[in-house]
N, C-alpha and C. Protein backbone atom coordinates (compact mmCIF):
# COMPACT_ATOMS: atom_id res chain seq x y z
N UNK A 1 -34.83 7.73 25.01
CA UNK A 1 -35.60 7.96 23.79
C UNK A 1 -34.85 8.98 22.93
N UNK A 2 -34.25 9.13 21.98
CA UNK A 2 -34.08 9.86 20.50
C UNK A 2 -35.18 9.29 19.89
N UNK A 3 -35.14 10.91 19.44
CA UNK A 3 -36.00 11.55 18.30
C UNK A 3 -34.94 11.56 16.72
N UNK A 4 -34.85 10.94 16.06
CA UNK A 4 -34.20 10.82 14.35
C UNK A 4 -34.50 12.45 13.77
N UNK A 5 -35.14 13.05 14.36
CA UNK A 5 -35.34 13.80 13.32
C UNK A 5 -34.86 15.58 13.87
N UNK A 6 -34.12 15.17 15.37
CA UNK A 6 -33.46 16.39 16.28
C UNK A 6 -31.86 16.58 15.98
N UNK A 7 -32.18 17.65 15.81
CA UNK A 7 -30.37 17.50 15.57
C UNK A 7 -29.59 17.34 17.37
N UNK A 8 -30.02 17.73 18.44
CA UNK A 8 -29.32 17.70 19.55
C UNK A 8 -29.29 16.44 20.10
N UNK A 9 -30.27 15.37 19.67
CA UNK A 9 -29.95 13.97 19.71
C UNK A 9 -29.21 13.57 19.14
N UNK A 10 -28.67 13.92 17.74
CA UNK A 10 -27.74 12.84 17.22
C UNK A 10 -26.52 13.82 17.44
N UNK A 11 -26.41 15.00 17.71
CA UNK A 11 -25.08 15.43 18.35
C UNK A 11 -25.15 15.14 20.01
N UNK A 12 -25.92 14.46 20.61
CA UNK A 12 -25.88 13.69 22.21
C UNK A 12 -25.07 11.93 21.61
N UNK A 13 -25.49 12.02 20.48
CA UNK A 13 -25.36 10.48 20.06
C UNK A 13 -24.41 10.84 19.74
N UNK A 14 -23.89 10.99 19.41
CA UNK A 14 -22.05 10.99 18.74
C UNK A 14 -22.66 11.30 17.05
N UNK A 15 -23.50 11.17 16.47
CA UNK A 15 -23.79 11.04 15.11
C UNK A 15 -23.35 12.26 15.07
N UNK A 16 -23.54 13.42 14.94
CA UNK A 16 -22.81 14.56 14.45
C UNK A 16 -21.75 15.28 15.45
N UNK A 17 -20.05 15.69 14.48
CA UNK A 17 -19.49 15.72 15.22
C UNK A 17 -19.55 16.74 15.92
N UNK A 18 -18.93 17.31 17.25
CA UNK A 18 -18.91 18.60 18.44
C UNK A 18 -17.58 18.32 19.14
N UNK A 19 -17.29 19.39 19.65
CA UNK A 19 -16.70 19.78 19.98
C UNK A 19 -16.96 19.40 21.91
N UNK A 20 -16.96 17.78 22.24
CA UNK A 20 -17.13 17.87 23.40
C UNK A 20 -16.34 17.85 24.57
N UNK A 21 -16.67 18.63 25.69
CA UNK A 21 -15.89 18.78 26.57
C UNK A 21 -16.36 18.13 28.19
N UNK A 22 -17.51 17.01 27.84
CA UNK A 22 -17.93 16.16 28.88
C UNK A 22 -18.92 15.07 28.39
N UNK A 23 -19.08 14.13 28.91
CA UNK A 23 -19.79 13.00 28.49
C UNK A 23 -20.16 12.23 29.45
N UNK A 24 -21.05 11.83 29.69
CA UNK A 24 -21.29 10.65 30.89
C UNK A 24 -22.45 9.68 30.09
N UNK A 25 -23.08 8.87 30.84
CA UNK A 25 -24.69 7.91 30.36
C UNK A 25 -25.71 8.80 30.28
N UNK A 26 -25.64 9.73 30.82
CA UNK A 26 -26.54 10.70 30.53
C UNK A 26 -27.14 11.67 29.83
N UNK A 27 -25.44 12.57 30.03
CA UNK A 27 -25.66 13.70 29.09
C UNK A 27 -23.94 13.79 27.99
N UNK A 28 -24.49 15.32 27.22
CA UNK A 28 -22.48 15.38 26.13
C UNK A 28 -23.35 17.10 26.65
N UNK A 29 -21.96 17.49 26.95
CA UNK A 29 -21.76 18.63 26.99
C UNK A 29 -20.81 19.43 25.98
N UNK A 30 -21.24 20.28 24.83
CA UNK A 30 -20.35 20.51 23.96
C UNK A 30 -20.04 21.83 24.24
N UNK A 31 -19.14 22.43 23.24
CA UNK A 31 -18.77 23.76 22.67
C UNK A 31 -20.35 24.30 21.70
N UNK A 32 -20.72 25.81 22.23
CA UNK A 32 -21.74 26.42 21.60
C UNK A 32 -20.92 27.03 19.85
N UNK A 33 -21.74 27.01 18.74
CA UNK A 33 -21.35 26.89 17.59
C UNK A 33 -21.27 28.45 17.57
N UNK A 34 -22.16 29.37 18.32
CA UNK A 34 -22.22 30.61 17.93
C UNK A 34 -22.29 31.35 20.01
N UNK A 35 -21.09 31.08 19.94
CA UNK A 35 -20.66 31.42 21.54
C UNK A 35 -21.44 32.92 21.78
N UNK A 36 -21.67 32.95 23.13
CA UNK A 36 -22.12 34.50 23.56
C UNK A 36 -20.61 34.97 24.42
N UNK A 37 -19.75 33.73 24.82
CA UNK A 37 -18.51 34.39 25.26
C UNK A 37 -17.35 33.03 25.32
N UNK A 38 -16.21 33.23 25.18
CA UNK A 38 -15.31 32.21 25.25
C UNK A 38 -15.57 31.12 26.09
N UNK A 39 -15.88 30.19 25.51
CA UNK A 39 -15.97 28.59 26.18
C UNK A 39 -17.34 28.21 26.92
N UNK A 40 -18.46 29.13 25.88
CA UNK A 40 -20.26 29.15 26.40
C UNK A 40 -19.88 27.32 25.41
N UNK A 41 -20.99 27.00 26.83
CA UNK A 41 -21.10 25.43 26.21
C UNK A 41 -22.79 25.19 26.30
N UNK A 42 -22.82 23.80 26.33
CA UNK A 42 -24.28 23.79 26.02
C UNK A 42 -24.29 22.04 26.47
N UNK A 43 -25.29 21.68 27.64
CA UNK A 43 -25.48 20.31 28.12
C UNK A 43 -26.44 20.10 27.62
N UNK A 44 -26.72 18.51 26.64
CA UNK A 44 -27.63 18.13 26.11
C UNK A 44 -27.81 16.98 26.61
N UNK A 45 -28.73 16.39 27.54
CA UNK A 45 -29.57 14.90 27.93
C UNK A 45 -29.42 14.38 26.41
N UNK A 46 -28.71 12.79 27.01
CA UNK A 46 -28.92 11.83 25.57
C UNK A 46 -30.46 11.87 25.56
N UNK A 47 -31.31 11.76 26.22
CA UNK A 47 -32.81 11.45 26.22
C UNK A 47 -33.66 12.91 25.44
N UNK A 48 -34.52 12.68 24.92
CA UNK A 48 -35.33 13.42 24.67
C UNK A 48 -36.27 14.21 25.18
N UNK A 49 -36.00 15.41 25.33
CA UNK A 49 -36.81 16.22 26.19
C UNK A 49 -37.31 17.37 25.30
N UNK A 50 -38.44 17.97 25.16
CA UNK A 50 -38.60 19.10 24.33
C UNK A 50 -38.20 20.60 24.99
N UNK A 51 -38.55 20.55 26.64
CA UNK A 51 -37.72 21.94 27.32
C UNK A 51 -38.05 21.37 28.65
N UNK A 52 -37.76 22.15 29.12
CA UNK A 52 -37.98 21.65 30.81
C UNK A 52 -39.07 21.10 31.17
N UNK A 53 -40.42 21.81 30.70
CA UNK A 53 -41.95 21.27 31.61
C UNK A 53 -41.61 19.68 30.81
N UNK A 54 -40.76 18.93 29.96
CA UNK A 54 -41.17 17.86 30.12
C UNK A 54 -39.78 17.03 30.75
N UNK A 55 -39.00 17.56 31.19
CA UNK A 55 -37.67 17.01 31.89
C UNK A 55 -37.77 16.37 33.37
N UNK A 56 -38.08 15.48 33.53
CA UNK A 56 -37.91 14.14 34.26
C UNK A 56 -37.15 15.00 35.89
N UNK A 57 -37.74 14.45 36.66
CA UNK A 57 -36.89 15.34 37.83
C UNK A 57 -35.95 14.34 38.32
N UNK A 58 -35.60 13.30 38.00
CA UNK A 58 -34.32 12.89 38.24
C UNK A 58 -33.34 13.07 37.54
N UNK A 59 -33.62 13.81 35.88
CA UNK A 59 -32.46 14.56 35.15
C UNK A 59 -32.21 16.01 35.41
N UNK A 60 -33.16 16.54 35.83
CA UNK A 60 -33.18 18.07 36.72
C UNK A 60 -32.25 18.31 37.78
N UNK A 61 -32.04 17.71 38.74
CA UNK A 61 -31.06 18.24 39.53
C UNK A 61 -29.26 17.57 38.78
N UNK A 62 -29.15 15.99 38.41
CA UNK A 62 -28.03 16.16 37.57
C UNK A 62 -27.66 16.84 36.59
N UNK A 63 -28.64 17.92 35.80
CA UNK A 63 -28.08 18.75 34.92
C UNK A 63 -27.83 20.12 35.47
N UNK A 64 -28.40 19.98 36.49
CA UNK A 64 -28.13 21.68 37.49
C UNK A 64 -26.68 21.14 37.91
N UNK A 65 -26.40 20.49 38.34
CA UNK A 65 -25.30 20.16 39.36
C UNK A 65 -23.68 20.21 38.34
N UNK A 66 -24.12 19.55 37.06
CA UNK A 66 -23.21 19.67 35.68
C UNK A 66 -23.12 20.42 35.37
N UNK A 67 -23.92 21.36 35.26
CA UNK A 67 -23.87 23.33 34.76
C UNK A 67 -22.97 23.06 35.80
N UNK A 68 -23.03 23.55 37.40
CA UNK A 68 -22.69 23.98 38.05
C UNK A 68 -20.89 23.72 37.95
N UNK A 69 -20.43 22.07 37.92
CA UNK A 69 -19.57 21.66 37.45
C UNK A 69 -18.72 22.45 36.47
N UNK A 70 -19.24 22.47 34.89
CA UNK A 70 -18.42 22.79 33.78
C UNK A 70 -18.27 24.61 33.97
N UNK A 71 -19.20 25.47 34.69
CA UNK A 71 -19.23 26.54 34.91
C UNK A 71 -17.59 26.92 35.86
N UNK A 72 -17.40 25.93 36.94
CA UNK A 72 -16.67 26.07 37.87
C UNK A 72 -14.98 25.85 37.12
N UNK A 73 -15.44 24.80 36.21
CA UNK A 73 -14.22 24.42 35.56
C UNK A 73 -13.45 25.34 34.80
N UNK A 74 -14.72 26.21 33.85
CA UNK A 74 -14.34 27.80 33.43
C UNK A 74 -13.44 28.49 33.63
N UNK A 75 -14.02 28.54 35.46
CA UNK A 75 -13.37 29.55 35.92
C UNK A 75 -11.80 29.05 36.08
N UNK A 76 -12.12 28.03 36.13
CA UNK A 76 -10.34 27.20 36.99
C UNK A 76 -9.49 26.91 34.90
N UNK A 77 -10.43 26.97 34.55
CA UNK A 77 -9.50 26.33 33.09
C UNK A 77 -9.20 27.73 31.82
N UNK A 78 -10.42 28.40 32.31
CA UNK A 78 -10.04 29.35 31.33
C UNK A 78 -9.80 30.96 31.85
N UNK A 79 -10.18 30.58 33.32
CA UNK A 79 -10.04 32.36 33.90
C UNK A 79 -11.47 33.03 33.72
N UNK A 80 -12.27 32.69 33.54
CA UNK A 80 -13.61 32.92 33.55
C UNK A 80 -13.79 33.50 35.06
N UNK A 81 -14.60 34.35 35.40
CA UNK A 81 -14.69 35.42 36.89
C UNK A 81 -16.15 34.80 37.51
N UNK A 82 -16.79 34.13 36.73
CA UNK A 82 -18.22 33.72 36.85
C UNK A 82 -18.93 33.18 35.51
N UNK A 83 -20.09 32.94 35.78
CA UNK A 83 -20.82 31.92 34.81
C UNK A 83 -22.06 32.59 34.94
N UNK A 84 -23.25 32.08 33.61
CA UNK A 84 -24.34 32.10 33.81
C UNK A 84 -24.78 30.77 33.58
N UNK A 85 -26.11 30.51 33.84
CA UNK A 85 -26.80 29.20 33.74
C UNK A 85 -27.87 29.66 33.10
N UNK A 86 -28.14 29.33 32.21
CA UNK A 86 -29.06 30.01 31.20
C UNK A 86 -29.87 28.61 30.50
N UNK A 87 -31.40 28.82 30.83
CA UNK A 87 -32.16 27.80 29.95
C UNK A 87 -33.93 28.24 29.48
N UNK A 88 -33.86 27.92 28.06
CA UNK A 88 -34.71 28.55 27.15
C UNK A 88 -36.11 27.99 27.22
N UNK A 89 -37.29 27.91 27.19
CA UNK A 89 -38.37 27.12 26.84
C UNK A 89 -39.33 27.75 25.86
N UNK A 90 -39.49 27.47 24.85
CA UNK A 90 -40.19 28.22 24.34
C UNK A 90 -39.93 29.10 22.95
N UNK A 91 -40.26 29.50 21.94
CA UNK A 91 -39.46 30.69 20.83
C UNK A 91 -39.62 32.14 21.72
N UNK A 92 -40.57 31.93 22.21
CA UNK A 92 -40.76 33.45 23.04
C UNK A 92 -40.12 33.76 23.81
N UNK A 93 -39.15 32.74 24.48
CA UNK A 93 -38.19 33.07 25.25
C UNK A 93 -37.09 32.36 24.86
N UNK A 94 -36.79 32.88 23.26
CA UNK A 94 -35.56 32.38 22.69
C UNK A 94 -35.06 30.83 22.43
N UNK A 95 -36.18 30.23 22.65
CA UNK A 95 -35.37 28.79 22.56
C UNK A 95 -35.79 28.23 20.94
N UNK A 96 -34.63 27.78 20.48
CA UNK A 96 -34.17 27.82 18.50
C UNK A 96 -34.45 26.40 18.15
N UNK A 97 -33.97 25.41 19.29
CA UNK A 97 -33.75 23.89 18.84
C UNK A 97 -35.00 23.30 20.08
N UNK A 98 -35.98 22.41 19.49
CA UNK A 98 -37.08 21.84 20.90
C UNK A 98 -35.94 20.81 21.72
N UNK A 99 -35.04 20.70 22.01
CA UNK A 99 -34.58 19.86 22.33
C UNK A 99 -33.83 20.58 23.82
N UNK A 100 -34.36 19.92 25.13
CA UNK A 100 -34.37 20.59 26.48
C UNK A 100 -32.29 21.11 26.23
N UNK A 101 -31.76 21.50 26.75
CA UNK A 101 -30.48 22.51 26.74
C UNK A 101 -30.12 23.55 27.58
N UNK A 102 -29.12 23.26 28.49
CA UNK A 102 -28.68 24.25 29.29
C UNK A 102 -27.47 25.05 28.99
N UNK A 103 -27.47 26.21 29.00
CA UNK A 103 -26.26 26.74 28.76
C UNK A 103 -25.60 27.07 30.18
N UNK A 104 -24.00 26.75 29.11
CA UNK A 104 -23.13 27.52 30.42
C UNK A 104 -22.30 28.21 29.98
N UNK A 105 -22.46 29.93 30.63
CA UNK A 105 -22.16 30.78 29.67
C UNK A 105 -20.75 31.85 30.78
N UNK A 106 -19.49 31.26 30.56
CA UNK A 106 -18.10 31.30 31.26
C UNK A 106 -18.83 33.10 31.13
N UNK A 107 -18.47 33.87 32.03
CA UNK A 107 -18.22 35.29 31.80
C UNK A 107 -16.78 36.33 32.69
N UNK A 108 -16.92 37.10 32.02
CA UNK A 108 -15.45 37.66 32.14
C UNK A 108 -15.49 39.46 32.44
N UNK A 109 -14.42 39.68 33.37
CA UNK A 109 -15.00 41.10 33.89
C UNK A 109 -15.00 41.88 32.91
N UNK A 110 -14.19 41.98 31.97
CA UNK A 110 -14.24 42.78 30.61
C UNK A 110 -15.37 42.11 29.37
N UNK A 111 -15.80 40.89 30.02
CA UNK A 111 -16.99 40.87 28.65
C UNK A 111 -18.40 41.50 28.59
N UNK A 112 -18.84 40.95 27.58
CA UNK A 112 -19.88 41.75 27.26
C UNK A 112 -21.31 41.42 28.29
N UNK A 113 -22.26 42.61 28.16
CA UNK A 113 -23.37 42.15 29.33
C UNK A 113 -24.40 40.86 28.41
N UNK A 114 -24.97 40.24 28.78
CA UNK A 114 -25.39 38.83 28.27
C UNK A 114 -27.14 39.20 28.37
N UNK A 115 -27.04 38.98 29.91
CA UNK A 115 -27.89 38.77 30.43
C UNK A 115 -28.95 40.32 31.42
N UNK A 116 -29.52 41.08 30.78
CA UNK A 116 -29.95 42.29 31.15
C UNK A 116 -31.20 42.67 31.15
N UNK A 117 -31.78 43.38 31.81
CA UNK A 117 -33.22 43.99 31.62
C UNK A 117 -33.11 45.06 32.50
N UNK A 118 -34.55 45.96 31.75
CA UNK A 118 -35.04 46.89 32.62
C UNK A 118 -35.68 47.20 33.81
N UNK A 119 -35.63 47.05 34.97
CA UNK A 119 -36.61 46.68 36.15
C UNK A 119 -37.96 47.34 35.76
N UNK A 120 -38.83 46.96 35.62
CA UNK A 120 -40.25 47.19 35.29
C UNK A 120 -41.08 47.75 36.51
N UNK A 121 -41.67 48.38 36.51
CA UNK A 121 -42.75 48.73 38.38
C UNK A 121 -44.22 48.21 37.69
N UNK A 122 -44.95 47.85 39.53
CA UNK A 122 -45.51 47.48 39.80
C UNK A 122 -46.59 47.66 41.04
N UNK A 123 -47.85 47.79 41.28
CA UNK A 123 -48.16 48.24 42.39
C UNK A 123 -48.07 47.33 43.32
N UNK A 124 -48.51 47.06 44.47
CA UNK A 124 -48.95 46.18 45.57
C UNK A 124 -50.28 45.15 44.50
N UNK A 125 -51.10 45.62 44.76
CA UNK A 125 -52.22 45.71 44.54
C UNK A 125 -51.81 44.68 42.92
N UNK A 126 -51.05 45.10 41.88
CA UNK A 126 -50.88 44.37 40.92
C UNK A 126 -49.94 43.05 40.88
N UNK A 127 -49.06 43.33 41.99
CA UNK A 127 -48.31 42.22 42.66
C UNK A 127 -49.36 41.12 42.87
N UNK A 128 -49.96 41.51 43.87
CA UNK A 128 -50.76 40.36 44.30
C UNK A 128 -51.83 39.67 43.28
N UNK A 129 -52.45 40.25 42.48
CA UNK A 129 -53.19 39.57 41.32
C UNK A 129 -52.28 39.11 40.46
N UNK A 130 -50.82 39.09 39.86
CA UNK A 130 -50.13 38.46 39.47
C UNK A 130 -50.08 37.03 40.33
N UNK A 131 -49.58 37.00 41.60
CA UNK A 131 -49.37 35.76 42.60
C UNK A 131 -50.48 34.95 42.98
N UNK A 132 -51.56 35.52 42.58
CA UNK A 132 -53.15 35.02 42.73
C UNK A 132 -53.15 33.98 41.39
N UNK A 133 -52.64 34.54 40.34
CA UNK A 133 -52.56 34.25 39.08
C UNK A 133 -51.98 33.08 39.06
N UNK A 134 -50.51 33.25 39.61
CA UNK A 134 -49.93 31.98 39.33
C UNK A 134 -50.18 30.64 40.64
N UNK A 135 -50.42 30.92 41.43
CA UNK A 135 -51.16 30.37 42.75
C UNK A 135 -52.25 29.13 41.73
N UNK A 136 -53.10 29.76 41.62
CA UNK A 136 -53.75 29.60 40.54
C UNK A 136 -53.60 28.46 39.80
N UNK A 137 -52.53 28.92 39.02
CA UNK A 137 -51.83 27.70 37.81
C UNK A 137 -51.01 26.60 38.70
N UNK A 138 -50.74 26.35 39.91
CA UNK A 138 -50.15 25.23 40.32
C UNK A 138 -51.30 24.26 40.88
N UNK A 139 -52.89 24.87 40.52
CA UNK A 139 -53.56 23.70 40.76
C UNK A 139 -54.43 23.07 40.20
């Protein structure tokens, strides 16, 4: 299924050009337009997905396994020390385009930190009403 009116479908479709550096029946893995570090790419399912909660679990583990792939290649093609696997759902958690997208983000011992936070505390007691919480939501 494409959506006409996504831009990450018609750059999965060949309709707009990228910079790609993998392709199969499945998915195009391109070059990111506004890199977080030399050779951050970005796997887009030809199919239409809006973010993960609606991604098909037989495209779920082949797009984990393709991160895993083009991440590895990084390291072997560009000297990359490690990778991140980075994926958005949501504006609240940064995601710009509805169109499901994994990043793979090459990193380097001298680059910059990407991926960071503050460790937050928590009691016991608030632990467990969090896990009650989400317990909860899986039924």
């Amino acid at each position: 299924m494409k959506k006409d009116d996504c831009i990450f479908c018609r750059i999965a479709a060949g309709e707009i050009p990228s910079a790609t550096v993998y392709e199969d029946e499945g998915f195009r893995a391109i070059l990111d337009l506004g890199p977080a570090a030399k050779g951050h790419m970005l796997i887009l399912p030809k199919d239409h997905y809006a973010d993960v909660t609606e991604l098909p679990e037989e495209c779920a583990g082949p797009v984990l396994m393709l991160g895993k792939k083009l991440g590895m290649a990084a390291m072997k093609g560009l000297g990359a020390t490690g990778f991140n696997l980075v994926q958005n759902n949501g504006a609240s958690a940064g995601q710009t385009v509805r169109h499901f997208h994994l990043h793979v983000i090459p990193r380097y011992d001298d680059g910059a930190v990407i991926a960071a936070w503050t460790p937050g505390e928590n009691t016991a007691e608030e632990r467990e009403e969090i896990a009650q919480a989400v317990r909860a939501g899986l039924e």
